[in-house]
Protein backbone atom coordinates (compact mmCIF):
# COMPACT_ATOMS: atom_id res chain seq x y z
CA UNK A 1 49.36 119.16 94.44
CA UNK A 2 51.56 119.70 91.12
CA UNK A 3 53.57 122.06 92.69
CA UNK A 4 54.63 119.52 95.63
CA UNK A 5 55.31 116.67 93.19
CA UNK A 6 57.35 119.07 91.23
CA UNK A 7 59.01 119.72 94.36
CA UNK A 8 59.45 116.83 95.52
CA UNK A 9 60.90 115.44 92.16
CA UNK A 10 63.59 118.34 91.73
CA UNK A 11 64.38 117.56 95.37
CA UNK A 12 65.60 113.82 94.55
CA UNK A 13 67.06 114.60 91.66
CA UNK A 14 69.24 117.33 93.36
CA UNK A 15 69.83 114.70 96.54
CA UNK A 16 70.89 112.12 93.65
CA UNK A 17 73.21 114.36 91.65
CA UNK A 18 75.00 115.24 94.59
CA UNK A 19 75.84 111.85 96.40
CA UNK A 20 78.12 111.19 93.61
CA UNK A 21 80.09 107.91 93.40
CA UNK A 22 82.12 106.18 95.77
CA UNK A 23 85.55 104.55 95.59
CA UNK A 24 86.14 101.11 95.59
CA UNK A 25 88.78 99.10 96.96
CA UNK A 26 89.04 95.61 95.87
CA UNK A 27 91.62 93.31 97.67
CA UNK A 28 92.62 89.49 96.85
CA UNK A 29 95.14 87.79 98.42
CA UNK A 30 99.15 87.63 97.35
CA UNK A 31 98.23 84.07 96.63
CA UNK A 32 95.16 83.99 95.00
CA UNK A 33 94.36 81.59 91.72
CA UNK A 34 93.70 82.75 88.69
CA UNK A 35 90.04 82.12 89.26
CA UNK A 36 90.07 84.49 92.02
CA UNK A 37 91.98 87.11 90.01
CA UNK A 38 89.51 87.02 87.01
CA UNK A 39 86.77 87.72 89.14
CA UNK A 40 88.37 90.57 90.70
CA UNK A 41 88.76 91.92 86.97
CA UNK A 42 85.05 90.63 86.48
CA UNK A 43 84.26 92.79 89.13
CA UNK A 44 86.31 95.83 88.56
CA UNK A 45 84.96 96.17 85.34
CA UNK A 46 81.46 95.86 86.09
CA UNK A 47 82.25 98.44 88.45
CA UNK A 48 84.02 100.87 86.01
CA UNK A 49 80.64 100.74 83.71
CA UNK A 50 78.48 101.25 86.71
CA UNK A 51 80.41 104.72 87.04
CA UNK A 52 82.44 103.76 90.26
CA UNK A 53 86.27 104.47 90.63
CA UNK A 54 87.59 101.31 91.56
CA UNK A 55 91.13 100.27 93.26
CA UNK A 56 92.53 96.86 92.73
CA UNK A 57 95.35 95.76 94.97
CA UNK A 58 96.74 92.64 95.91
CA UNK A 59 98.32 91.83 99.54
CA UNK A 60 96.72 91.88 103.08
CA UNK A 61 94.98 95.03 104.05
CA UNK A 62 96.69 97.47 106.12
CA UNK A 63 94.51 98.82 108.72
CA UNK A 64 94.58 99.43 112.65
CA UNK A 65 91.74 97.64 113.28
CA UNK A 66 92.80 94.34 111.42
CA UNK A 67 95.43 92.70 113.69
């Protein structure tokens, strides 16, 4: 019964360690207010801290199934 917990704990751990962290985009509008814009920083840098690469851009999205 130790030997499976063990197991079993080494086997999350591994599974956790290698998902790694994601990228993330964060988009806001050409025209958004400053409100909007602070939270997007608000955001990113919540993000950053959490260990997540984040991408701030500003414009519509550019994507073939967006039309």
């Amino acid at each position: 019964m130790k030997n499976t917990k063990l197991f079993m704990f080494a086997a999350c751990t591994l599974f956790l360690a290698a998902c790694g962290k994601q990228t993330v985009k964060i988009m806001t509008p050409p025209d958004a207010s400053n409100r909007v814009l602070f939270s997007a920083e608000q955001l990113q840098s919540t993000l950053d801290k959490a260990g997540y690469q984040v991408m701030m851009q500003q414009g519509i999205p550019h994507s073939p199934i967006l039309k």
